[in-house]
N, C-alpha and C. Protein backbone atom coordinates (compact mmCIF):
# COMPACT_ATOMS: atom_id res chain seq x y z
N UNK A 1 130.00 75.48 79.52
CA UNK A 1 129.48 75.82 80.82
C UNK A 1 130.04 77.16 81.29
N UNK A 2 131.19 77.43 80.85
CA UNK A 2 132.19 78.94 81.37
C UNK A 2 131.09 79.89 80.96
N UNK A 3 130.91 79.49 79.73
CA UNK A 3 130.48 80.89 78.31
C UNK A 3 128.85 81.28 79.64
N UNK A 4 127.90 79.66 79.96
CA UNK A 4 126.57 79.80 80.78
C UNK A 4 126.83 80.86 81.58
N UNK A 5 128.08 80.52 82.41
CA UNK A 5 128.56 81.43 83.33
C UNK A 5 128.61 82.76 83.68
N UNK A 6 129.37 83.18 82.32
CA UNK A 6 129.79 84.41 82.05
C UNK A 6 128.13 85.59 81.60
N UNK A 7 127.46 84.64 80.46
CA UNK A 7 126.31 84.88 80.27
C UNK A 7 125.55 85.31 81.47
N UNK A 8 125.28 84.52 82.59
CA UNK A 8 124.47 84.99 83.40
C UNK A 8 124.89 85.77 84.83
N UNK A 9 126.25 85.66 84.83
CA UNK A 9 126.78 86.96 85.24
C UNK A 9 126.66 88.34 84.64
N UNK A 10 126.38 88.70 83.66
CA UNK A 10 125.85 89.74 82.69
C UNK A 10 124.39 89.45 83.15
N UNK A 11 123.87 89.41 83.75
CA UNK A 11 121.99 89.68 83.76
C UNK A 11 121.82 89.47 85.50
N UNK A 12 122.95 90.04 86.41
CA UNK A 12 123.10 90.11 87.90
C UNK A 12 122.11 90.86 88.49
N UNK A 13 121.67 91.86 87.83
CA UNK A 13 120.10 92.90 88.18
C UNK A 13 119.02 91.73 88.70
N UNK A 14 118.87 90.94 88.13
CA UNK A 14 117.93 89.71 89.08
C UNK A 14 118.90 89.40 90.30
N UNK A 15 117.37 89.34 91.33
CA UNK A 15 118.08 88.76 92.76
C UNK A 15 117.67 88.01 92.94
N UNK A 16 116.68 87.22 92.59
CA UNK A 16 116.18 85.36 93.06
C UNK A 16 116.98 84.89 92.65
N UNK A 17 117.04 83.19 93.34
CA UNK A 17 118.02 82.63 92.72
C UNK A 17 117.28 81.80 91.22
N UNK A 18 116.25 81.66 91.75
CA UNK A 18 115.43 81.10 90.62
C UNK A 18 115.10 81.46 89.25
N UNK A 19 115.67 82.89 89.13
CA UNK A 19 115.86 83.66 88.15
C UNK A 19 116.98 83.37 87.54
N UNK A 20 117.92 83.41 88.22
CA UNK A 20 119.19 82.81 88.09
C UNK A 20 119.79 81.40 87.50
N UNK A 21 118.58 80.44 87.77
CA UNK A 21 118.90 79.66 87.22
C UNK A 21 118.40 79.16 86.15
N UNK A 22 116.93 79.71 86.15
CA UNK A 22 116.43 80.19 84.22
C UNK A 22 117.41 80.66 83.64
N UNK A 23 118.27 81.95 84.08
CA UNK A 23 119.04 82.53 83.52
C UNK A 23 120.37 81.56 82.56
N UNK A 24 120.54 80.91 83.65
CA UNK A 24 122.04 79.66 83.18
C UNK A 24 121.29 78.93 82.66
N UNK A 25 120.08 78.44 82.78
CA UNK A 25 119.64 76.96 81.48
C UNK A 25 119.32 77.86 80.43
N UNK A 26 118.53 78.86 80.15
CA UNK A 26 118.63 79.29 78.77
C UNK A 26 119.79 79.55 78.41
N UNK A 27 120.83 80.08 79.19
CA UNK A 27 122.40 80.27 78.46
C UNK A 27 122.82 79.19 77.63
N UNK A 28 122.49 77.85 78.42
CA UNK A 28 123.09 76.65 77.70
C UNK A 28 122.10 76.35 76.36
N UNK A 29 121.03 76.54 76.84
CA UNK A 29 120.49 76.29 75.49
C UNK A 29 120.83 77.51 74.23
N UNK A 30 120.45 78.73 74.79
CA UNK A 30 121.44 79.44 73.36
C UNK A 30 123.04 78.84 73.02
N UNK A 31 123.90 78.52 73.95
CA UNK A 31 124.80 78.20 73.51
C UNK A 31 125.08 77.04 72.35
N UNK A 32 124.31 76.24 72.99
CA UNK A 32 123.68 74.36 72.34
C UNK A 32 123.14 74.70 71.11
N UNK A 33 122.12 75.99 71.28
CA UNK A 33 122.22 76.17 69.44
C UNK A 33 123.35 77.18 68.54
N UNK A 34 124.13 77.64 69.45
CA UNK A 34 124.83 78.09 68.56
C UNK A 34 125.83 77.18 67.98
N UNK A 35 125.94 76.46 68.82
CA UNK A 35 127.16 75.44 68.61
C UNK A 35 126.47 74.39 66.72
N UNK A 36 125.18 74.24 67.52
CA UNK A 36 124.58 73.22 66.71
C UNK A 36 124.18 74.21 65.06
N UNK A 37 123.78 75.39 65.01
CA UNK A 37 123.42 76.24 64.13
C UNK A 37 125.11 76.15 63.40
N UNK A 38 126.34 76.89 64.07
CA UNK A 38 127.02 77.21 63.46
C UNK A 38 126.85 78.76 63.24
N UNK A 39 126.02 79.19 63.87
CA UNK A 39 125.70 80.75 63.72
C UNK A 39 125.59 81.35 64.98
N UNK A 40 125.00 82.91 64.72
CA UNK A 40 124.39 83.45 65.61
C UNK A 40 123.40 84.06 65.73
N UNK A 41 122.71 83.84 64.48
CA UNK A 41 121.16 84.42 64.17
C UNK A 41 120.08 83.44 65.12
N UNK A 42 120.35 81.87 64.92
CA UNK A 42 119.60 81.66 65.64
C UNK A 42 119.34 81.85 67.44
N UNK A 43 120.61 81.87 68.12
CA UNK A 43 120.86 82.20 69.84
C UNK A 43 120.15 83.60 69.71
N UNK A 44 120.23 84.64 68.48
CA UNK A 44 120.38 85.88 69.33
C UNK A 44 118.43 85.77 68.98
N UNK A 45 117.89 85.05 68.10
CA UNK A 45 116.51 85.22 67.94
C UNK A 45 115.99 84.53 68.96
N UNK A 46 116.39 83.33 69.94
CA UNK A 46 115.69 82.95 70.96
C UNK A 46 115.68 84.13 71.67
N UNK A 47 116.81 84.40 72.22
CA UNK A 47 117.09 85.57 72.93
C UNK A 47 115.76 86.62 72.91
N UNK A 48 115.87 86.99 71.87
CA UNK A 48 114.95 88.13 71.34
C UNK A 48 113.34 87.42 71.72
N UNK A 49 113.13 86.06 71.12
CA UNK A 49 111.78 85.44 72.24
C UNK A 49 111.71 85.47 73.85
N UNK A 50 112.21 85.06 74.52
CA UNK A 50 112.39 84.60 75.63
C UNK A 50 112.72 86.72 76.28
N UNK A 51 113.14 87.61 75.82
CA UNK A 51 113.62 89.02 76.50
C UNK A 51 112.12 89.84 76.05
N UNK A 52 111.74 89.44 74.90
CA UNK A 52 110.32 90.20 74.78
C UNK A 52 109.67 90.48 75.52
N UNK A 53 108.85 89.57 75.68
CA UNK A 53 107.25 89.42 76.76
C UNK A 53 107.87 90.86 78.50
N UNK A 54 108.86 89.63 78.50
CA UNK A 54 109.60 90.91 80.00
C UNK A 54 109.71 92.37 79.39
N UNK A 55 110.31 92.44 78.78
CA UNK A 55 110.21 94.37 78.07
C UNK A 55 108.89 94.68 77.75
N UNK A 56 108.03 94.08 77.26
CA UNK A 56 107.06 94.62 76.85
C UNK A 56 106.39 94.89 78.31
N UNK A 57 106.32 93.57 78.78
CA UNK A 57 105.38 94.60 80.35
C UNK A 57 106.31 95.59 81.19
N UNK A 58 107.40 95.42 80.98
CA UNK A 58 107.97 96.57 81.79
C UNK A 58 108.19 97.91 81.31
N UNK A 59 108.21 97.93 79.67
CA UNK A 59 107.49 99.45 79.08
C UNK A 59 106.14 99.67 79.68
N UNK A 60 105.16 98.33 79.40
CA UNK A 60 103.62 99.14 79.55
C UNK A 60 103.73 99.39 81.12
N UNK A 61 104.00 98.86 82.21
CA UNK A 61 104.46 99.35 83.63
C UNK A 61 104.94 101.11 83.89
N UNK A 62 106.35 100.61 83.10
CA UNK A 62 106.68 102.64 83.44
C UNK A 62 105.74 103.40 82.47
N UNK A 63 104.97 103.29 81.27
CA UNK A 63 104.51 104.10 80.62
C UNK A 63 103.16 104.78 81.16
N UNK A 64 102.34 103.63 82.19
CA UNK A 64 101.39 103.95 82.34
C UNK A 64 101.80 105.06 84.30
N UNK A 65 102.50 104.46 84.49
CA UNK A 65 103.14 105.18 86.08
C UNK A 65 103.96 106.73 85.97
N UNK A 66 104.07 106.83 84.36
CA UNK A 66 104.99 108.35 84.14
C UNK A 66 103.26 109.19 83.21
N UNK A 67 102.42 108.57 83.04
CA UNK A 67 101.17 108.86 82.26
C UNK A 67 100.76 110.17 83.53
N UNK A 68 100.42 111.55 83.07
CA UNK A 68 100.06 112.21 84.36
C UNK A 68 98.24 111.47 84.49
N UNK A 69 98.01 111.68 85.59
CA UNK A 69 96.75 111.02 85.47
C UNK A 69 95.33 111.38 85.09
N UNK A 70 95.49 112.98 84.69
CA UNK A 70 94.47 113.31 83.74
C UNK A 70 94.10 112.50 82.86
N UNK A 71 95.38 112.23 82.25
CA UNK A 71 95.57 111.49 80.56
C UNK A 71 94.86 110.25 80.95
N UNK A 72 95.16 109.65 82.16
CA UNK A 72 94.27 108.36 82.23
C UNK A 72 92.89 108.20 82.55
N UNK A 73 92.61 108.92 83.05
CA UNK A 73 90.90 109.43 83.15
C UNK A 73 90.41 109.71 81.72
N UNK A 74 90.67 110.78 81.09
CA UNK A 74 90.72 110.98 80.03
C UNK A 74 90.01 110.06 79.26
């Protein structure tokens, strides 16, 4: 529960709390598989599921808002 802790103290840039507390149940569940794996390939590949989808729209967000807007007419 410390490690949940510490984990989602590292991702404080969210201000809901509801974010927050996605934040701490996925902690436990990466933790629950690391424990259960014995590794860390599998925590850091949820990770890598669950952080995707959010990066990807927040590249296509700034990419299209820094686009001058010729280019988008265009």
């Amino acid at each position: 529960m410390i490690v949940s802790l510490i984990f989602t103290s590292f991702h404080m840039q969210y201000q809901h709390l509801s974010t927050l507390i996605e934040m701490m149940a996925s902690s436990v569940i990466f933790a629950w598989n690391r424990i259960r794996s014995d590794g860390l390939a599998l925590p850091v590949l949820l990770h890598t599921f669950v952080s995707t989808p959010g990066s990807t729209v927040a590249l296509l967000r700034l990419s299209v808002f820094q686009t001058p807007f010729i280019l988008l007419v265009w």
